[in-house]
C-alpha atoms as a PDB file:
ATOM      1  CA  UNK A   1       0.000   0.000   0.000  1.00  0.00           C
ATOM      2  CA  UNK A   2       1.183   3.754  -0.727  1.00  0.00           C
ATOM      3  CA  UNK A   3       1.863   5.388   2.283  1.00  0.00           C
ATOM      4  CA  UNK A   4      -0.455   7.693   3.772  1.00  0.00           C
ATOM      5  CA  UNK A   5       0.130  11.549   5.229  1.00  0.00           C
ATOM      6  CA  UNK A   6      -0.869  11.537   8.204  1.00  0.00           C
ATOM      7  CA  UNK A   7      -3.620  14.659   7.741  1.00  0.00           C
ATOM      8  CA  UNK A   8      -5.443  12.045   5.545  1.00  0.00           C
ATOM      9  CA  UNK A   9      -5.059   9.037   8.213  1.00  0.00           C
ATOM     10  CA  UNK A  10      -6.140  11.603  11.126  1.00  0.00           C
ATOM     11  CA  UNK A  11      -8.572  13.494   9.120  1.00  0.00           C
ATOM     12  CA  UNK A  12     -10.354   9.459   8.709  1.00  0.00           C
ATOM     13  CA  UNK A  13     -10.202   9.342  12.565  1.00  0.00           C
ATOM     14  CA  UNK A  14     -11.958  13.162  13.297  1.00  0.00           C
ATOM     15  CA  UNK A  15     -14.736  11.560  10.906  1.00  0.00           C
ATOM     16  CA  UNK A  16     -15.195   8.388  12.269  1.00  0.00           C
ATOM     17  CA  UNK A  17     -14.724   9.407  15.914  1.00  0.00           C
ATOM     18  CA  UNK A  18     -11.998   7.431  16.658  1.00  0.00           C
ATOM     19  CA  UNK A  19      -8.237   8.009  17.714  1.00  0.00           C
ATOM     20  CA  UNK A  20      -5.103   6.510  16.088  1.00  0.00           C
ATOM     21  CA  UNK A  21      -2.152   5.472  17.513  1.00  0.00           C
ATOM     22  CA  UNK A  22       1.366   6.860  16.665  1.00  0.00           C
ATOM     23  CA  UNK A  23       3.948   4.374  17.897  1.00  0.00           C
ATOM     24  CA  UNK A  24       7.857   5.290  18.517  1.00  0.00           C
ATOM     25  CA  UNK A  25       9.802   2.850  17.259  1.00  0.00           C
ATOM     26  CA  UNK A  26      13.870   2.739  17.877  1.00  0.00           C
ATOM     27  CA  UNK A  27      15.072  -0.785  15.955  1.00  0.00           C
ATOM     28  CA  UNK A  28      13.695  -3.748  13.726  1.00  0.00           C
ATOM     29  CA  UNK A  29      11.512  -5.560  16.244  1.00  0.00           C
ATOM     30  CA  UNK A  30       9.213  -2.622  17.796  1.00  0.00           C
ATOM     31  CA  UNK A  31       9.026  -1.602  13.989  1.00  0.00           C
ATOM     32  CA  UNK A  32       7.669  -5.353  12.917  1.00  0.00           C
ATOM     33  CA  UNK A  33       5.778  -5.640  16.131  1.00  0.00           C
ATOM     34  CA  UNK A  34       3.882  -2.422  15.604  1.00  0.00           C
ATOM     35  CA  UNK A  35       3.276  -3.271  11.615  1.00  0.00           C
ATOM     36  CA  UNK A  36       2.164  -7.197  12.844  1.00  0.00           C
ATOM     37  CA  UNK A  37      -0.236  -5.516  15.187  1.00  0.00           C
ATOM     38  CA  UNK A  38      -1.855  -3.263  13.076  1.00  0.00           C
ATOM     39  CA  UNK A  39      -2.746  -5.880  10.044  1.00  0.00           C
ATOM     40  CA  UNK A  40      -3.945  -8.444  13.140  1.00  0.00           C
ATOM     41  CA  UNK A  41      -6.288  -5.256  14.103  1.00  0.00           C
ATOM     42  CA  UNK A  42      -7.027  -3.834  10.614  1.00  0.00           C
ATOM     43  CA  UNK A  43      -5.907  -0.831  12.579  1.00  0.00           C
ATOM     44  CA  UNK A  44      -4.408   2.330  10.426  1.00  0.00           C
ATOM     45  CA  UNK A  45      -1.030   3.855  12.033  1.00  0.00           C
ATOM     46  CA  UNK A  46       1.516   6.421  12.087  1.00  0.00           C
ATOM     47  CA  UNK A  47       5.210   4.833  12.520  1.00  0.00           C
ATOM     48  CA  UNK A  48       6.477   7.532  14.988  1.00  0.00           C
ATOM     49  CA  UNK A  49      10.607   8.212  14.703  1.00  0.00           C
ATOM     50  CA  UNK A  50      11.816  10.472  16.986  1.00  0.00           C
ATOM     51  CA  UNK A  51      15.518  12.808  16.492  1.00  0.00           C
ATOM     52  CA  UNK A  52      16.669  10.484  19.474  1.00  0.00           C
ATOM     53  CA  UNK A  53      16.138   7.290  17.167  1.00  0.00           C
ATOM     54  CA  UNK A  54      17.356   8.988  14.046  1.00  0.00           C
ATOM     55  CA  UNK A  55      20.661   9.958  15.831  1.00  0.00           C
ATOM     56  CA  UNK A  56      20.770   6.293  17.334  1.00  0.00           C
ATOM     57  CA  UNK A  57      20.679   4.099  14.556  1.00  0.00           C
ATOM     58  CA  UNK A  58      20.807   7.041  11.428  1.00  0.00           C
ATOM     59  CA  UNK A  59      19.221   5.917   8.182  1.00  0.00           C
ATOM     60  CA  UNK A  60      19.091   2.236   9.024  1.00  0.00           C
ATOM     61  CA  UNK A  61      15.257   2.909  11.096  1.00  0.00           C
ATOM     62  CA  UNK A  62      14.091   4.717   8.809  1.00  0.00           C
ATOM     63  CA  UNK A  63      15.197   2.046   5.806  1.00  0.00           C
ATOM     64  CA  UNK A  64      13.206  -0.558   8.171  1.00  0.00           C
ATOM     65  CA  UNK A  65      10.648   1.381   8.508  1.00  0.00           C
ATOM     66  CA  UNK A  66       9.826   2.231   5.308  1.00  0.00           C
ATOM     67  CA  UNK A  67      10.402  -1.318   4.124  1.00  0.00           C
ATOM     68  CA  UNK A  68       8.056  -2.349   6.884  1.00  0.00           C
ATOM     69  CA  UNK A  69       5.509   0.071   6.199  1.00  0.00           C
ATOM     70  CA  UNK A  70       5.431  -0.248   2.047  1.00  0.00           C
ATOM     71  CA  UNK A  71       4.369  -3.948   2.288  1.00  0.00           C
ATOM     72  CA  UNK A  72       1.187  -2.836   4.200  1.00  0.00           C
ATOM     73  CA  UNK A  73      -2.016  -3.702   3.802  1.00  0.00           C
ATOM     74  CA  UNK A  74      -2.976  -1.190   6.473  1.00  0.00           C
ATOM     75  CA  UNK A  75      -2.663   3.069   6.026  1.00  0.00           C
ATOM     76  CA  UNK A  76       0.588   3.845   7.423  1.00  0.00           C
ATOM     77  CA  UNK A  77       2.206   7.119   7.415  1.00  0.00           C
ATOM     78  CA  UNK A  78       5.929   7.921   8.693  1.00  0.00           C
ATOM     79  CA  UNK A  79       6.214  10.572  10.628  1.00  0.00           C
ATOM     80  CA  UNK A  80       8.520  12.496  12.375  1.00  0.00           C
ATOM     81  CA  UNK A  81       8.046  12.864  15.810  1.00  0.00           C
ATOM     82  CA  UNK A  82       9.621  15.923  17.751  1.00  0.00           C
ATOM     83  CA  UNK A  83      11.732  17.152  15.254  1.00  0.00           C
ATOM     84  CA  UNK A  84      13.786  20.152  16.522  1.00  0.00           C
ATOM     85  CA  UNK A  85      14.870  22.494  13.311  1.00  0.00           C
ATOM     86  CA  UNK A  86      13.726  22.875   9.481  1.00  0.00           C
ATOM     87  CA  UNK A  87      17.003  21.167   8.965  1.00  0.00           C
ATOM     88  CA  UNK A  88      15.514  17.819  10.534  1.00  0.00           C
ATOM     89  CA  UNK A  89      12.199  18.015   9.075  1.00  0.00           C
ATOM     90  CA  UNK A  90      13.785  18.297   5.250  1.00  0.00           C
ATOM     91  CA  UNK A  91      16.021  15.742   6.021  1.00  0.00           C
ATOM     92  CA  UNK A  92      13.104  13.324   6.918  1.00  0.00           C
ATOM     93  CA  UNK A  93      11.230  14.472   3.631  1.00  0.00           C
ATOM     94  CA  UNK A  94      13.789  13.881   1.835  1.00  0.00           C
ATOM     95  CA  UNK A  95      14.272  10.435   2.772  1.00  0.00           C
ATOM     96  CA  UNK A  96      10.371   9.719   2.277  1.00  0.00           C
ATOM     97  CA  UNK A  97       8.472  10.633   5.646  1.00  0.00           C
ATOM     98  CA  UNK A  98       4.952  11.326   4.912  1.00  0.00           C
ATOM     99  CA  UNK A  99       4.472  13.279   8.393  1.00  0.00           C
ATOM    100  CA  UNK A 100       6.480  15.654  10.445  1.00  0.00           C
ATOM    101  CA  UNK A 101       6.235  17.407  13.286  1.00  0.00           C
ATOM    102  CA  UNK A 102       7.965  20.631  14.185  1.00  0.00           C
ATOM    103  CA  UNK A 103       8.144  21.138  17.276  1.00  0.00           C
ATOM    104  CA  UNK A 104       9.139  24.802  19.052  1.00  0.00           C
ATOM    105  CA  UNK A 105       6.880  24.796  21.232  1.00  0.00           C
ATOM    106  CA  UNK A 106       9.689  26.264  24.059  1.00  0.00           C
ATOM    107  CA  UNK A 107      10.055  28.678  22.056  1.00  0.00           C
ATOM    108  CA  UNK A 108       8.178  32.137  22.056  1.00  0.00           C
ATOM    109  CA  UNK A 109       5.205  32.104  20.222  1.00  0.00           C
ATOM    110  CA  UNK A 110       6.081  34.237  17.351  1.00  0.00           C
ATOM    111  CA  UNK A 111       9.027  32.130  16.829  1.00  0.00           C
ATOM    112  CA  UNK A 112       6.857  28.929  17.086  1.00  0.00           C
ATOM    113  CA  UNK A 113       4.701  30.310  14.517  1.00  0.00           C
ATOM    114  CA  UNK A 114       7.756  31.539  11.941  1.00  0.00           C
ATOM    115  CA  UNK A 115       9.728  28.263  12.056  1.00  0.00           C
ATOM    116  CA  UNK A 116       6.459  26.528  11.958  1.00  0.00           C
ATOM    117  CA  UNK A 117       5.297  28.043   8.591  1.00  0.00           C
ATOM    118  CA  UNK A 118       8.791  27.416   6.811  1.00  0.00           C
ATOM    119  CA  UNK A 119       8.511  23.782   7.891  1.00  0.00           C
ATOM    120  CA  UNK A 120       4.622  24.167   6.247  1.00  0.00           C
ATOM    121  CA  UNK A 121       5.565  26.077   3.233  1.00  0.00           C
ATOM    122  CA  UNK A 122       7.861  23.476   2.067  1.00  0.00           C
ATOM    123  CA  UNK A 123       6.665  19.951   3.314  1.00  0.00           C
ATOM    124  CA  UNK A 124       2.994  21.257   1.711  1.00  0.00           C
ATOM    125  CA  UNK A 125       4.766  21.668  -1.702  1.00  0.00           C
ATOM    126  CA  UNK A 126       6.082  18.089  -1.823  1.00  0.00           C
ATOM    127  CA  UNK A 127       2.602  16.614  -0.315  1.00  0.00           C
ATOM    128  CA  UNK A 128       3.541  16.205   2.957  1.00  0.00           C
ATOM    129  CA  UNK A 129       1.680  17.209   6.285  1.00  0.00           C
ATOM    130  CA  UNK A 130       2.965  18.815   8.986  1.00  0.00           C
ATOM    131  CA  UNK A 131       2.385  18.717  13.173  1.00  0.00           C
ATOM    132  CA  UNK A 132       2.965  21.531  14.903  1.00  0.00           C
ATOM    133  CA  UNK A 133       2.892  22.227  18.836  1.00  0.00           C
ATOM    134  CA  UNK A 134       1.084  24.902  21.030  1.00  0.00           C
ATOM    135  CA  UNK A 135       1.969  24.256  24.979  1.00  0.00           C
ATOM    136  CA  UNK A 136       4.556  22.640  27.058  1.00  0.00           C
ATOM    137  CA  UNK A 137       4.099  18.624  28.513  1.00  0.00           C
ATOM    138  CA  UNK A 138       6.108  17.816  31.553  1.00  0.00           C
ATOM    139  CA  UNK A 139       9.065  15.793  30.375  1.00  0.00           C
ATOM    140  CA  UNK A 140      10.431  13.453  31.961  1.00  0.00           C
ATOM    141  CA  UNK A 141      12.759  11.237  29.585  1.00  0.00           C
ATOM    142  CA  UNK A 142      16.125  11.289  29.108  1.00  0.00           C
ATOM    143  CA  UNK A 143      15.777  13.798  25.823  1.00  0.00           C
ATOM    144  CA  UNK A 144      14.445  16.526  26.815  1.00  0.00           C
ATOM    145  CA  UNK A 145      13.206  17.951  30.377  1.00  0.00           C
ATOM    146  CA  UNK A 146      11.032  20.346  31.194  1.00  0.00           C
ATOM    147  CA  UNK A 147      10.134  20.768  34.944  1.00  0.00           C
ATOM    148  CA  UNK A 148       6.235  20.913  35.913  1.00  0.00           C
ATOM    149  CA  UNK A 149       6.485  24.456  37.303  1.00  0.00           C
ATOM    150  CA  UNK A 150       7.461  25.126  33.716  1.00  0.00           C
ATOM    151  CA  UNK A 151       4.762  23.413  31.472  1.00  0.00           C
ATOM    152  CA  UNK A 152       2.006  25.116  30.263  1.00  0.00           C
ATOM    153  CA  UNK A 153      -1.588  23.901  29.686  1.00  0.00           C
ATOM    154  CA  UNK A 154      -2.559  25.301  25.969  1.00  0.00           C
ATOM    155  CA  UNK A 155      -5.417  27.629  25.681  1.00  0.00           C
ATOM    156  CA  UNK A 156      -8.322  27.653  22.871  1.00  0.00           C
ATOM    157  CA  UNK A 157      -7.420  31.053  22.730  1.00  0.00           C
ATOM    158  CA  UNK A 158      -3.605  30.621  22.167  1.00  0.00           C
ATOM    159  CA  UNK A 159      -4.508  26.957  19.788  1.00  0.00           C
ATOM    160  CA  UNK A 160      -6.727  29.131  17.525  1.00  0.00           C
ATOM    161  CA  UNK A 161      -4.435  31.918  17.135  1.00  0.00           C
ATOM    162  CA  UNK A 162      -1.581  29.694  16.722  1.00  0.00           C
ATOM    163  CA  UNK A 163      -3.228  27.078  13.883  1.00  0.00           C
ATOM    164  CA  UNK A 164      -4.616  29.896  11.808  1.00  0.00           C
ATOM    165  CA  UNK A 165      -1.465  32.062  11.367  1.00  0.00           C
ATOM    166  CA  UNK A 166       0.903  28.862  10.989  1.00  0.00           C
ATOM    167  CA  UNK A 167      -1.283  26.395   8.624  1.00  0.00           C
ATOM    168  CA  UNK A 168      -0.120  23.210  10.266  1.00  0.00           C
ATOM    169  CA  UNK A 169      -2.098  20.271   9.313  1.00  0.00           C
ATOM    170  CA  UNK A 170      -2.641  19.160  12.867  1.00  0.00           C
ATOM    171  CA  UNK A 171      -1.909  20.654  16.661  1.00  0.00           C
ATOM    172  CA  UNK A 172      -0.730  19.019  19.344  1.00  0.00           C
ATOM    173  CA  UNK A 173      -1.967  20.387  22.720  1.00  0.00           C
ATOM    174  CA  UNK A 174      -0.727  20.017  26.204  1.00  0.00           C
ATOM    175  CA  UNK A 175      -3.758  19.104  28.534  1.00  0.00           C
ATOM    176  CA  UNK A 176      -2.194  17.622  31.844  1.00  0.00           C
ATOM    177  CA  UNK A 177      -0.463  14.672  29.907  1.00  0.00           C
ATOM    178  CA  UNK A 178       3.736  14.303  30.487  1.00  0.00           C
ATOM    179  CA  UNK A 179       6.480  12.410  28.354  1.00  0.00           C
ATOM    180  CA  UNK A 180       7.930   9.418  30.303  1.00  0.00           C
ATOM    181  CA  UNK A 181       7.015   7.411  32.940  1.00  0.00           C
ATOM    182  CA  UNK A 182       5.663   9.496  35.993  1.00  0.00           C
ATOM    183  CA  UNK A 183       7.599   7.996  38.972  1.00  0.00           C
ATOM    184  CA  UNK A 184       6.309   9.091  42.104  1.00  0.00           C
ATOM    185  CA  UNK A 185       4.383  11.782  40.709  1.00  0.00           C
ATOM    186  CA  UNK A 186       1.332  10.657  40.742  1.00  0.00           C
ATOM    187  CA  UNK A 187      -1.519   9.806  37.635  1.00  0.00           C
ATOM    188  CA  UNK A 188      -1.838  12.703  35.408  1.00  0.00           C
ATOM    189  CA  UNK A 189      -4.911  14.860  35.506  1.00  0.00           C
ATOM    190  CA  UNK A 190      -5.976  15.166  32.050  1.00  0.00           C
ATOM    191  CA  UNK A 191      -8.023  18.571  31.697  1.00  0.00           C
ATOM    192  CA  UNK A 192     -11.065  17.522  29.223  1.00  0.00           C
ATOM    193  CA  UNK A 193     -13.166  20.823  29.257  1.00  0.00           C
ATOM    194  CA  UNK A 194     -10.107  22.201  27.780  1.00  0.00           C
ATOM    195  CA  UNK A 195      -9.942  19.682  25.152  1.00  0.00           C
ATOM    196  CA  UNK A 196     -13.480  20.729  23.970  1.00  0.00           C
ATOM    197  CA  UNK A 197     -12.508  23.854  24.160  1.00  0.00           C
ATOM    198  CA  UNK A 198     -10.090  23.834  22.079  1.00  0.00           C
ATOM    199  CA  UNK A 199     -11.656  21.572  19.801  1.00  0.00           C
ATOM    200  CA  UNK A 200     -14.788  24.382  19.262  1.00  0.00           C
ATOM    201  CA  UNK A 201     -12.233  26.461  18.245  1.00  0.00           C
ATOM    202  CA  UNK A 202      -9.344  24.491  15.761  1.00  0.00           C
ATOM    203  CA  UNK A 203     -10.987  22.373  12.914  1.00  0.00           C
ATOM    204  CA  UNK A 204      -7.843  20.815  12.393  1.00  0.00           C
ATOM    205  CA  UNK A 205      -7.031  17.085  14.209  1.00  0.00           C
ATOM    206  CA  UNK A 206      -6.002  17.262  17.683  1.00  0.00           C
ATOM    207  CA  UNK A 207      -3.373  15.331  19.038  1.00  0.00           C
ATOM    208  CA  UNK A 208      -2.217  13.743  22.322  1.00  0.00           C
ATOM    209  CA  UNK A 209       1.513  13.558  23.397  1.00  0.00           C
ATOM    210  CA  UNK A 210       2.367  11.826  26.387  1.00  0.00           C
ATOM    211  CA  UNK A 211      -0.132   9.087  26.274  1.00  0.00           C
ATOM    212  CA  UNK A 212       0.836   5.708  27.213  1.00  0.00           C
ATOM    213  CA  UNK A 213      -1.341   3.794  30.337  1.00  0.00           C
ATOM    214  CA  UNK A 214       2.246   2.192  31.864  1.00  0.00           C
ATOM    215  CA  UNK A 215       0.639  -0.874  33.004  1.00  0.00           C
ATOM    216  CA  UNK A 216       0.950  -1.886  36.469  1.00  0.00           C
ATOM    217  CA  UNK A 217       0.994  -5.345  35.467  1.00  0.00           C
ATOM    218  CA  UNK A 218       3.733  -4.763  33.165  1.00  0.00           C
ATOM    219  CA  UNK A 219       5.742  -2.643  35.793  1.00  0.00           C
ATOM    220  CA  UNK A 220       5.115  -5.309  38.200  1.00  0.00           C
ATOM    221  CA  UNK A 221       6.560  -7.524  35.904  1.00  0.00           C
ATOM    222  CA  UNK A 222       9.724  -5.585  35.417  1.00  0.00           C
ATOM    223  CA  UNK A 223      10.243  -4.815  38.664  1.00  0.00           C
ATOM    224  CA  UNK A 224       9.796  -9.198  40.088  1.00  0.00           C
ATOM    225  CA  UNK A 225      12.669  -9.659  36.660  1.00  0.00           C
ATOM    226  CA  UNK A 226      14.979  -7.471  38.688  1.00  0.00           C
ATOM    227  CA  UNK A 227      14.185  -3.715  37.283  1.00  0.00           C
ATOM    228  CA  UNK A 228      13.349  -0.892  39.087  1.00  0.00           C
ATOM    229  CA  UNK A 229      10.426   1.128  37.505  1.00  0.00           C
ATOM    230  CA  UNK A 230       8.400   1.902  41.335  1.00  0.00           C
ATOM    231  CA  UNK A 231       5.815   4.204  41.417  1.00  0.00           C
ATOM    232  CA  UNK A 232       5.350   4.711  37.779  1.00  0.00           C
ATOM    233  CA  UNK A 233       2.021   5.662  36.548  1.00  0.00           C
ATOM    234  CA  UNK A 234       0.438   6.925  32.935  1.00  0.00           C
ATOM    235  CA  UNK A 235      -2.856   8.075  31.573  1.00  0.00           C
ATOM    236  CA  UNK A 236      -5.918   5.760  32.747  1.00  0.00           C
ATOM    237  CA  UNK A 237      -7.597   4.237  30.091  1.00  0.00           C
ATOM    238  CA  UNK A 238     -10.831   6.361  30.587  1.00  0.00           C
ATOM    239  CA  UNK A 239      -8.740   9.615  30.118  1.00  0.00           C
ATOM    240  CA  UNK A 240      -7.893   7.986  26.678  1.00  0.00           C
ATOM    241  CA  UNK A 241     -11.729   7.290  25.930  1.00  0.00           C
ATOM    242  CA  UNK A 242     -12.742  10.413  26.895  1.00  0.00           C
ATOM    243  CA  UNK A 243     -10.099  12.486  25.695  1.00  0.00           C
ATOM    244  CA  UNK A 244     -10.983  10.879  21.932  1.00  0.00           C
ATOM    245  CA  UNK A 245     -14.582  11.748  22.585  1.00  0.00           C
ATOM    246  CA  UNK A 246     -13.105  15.684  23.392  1.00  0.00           C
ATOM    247  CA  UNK A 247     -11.774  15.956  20.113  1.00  0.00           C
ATOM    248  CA  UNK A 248      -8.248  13.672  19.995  1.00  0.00           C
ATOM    249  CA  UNK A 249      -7.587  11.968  17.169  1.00  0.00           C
ATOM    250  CA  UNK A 250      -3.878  10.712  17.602  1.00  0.00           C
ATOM    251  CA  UNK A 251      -2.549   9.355  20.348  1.00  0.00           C
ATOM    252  CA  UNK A 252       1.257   9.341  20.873  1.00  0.00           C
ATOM    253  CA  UNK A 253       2.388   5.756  22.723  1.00  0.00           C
ATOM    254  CA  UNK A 254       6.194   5.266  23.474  1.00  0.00           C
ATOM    255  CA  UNK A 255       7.021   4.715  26.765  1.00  0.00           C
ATOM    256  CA  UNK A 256       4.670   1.834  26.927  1.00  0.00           C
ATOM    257  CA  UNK A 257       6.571  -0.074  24.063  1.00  0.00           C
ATOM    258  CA  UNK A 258       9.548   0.173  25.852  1.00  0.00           C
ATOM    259  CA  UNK A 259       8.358  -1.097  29.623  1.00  0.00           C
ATOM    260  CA  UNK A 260       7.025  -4.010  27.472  1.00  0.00           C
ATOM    261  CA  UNK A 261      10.071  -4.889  25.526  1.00  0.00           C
ATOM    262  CA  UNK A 262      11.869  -4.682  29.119  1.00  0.00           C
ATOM    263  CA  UNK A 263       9.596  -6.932  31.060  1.00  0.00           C
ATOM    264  CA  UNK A 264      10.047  -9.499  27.907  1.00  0.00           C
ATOM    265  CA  UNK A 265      13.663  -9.306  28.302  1.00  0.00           C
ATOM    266  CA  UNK A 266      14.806  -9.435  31.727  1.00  0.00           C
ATOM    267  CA  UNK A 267      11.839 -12.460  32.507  1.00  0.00           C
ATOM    268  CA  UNK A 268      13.812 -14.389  29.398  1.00  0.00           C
ATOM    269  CA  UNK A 269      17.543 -13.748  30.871  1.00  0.00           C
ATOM    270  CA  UNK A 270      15.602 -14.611  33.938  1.00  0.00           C
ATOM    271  CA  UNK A 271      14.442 -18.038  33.556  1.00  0.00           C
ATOM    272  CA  UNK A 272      16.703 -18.727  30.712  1.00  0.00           C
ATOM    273  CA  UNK A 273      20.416 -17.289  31.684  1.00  0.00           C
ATOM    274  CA  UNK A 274      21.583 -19.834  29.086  1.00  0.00           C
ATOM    275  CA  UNK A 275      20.595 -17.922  26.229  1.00  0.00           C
ATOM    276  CA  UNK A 276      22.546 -16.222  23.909  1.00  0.00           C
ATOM    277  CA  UNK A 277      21.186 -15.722  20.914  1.00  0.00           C
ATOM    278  CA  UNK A 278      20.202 -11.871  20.349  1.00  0.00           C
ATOM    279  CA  UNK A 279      17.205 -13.439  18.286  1.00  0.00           C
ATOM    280  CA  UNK A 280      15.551 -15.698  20.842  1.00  0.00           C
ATOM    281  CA  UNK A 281      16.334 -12.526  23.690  1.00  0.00           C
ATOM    282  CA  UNK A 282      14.578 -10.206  21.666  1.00  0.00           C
ATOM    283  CA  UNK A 283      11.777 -12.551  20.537  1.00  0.00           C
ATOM    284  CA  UNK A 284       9.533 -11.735  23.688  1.00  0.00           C
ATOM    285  CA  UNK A 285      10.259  -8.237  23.546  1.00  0.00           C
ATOM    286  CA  UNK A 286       8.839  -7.919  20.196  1.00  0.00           C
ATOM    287  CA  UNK A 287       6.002 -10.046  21.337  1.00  0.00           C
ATOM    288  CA  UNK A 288       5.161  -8.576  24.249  1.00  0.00           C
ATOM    289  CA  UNK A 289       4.969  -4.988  22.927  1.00  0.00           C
ATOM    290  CA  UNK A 290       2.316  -6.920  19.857  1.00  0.00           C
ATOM    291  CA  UNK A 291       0.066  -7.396  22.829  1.00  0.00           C
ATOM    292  CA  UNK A 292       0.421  -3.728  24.002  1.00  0.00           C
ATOM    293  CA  UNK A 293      -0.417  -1.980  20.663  1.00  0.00           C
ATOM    294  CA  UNK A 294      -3.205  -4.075  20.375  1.00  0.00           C
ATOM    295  CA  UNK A 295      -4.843  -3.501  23.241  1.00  0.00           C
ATOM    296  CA  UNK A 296      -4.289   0.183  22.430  1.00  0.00           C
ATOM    297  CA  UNK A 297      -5.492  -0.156  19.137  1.00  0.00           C
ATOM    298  CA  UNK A 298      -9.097  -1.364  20.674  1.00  0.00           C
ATOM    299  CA  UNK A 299      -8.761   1.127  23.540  1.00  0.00           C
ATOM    300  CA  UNK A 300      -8.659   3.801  20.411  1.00  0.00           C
ATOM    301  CA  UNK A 301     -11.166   2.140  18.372  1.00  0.00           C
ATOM    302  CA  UNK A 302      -8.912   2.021  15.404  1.00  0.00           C
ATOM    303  CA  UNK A 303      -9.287  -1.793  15.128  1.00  0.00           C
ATOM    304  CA  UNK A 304     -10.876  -2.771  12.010  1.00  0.00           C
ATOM    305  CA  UNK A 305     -10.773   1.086  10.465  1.00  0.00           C
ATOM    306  CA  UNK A 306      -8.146  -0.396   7.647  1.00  0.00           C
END
């Protein structure tokens, strides 16, 4: 299947009332479990690649992702996720992404809005669509942090303003929701009035950053294999629902990926310290994350959208 931007696999989703997953992927079995997951679920995707997996592996993820992604039978677009400069974004044009987010959203706003319309300008003359950020999450990966006294719930006011003056195709908002696992912090409170409010006001898809559950089973998992992930929490499940009948139409999942790959991996060194083989240690990793995109995909209701 031809690859899809991801304005026309979100604009699908605002119609149908559903929400679609974008999934970070970093190597060759998150990509294949994420693609095996969405043709199980008939589920349409965006293969999220973020600048930390670009400068981790270079060209080869996006080569397996694109390889993975062209034998679909599902819509798939590539997108970049997070991508700091204009340089970055025409670099992952160039090399085929159908998506791409700019974000400068730490910026002032009039420089979010000018570095936002040259990334426009140019990925809308090649047929490409273009995310754009209004709002600070807290972050709490190793990437990029940004402390909680410093994030910044978006306003419709500010959303509205922003959207019309940059063109992005799509706006992602910052409603209570934070990067990373939240370790001692507490579950997020996810602010849904301001979701509707903001959806009143911007026509354009919304979308959710910061959105994986963090299951406790999977945590508890990781932390019986040896890890130590205590007291981390995500977004409930409802807040998903809801937040999809507010207005969101893609839903950003990476953290949740990689608690699942973990748990596979340190139960199979575990009960099997006899292994070697990179293939049969990174079997149940790939596996285990299958299970969690799928679940997501139903929690989304992007199953059987394809």
């Amino acid at each position: 299947m031809t690859l899809k931007t991801g304005l026309e696999i979100l604009k699908a989703a605002q119609t149908g009332s559903y929400g679609v997953g974008a999934f970070n992927t970093d190597n060759l079995e998150t990509t294949q479990a994420i693609m095996e997951a969405a043709e199980e679920t008939r589920s349409p995707i965006l293969m999220a690649i973020t600048a930390g997996a670009l400068k981790y592996s270079g060209t080869r993820i996006v080569d397996i992702a694109m390889a993975e992604a062209k034998n679909a039978t599902v819509p798939v677009a590539i997108h970049l996720d997070h991508g700091d400069s204009f340089e970055s974004c025409m670099w992952c044009i160039r090399k085929g992404f159908t998506s791409v987010m700019i974000d400068k959203s730490h910026e002032d706003e009039a420089t979010n809005i000018r570095e936002t319309q040259r990334v426009v300008d140019a990925a809308h003359a090649v047929g490409v669509s273009v995310e754009a950020e209004i709002g600070r999450l807290v972050e709490l990966g190793a990437e990029v942090i940004i402390s909680e006294e410093n994030a910044t719930l978006t306003t419709a006011d500010e959303a509205e303003r922003f959207i019309s003056a940059c063109g992005a195709d799509t706006l992602a908002i910052a409603v209570g929701t934070a990067h990373g696992p939240n370790k001692g912090r507490g579950r997020p409170e996810i602010n849904h009035q301001r979701i509707a409010e903001i959806r009143a006001r911007v026509e354009q898809p919304l979308v959710m950053h910061g959105a994986s559950s963090i299951p406790q089973d999977v945590v508890a998992r990781v932390n019986q294999a040896g890890g130590v992930l205590k007291d981390a929490v995500g977004i409930h499940d409802d807040d998903i629902t809801q937040a999809i009948a507010s207005g969101m139409c893609k839903v950003n999942v990476g953290t949740d990926l990689r608690i699942a790959s973990t748990a596979g991996i340190r139960e199979l060194i575990r009960d099997k310290p006899d292994i070697i083989d990179m293939r049969k240690i990174l079997a149940p990793a790939r596996e285990e994350m299958k299970r969690v995109i799928v679940k997501k995909m139903n929690l989304l209701g992007s199953a059987g959208k394809a």
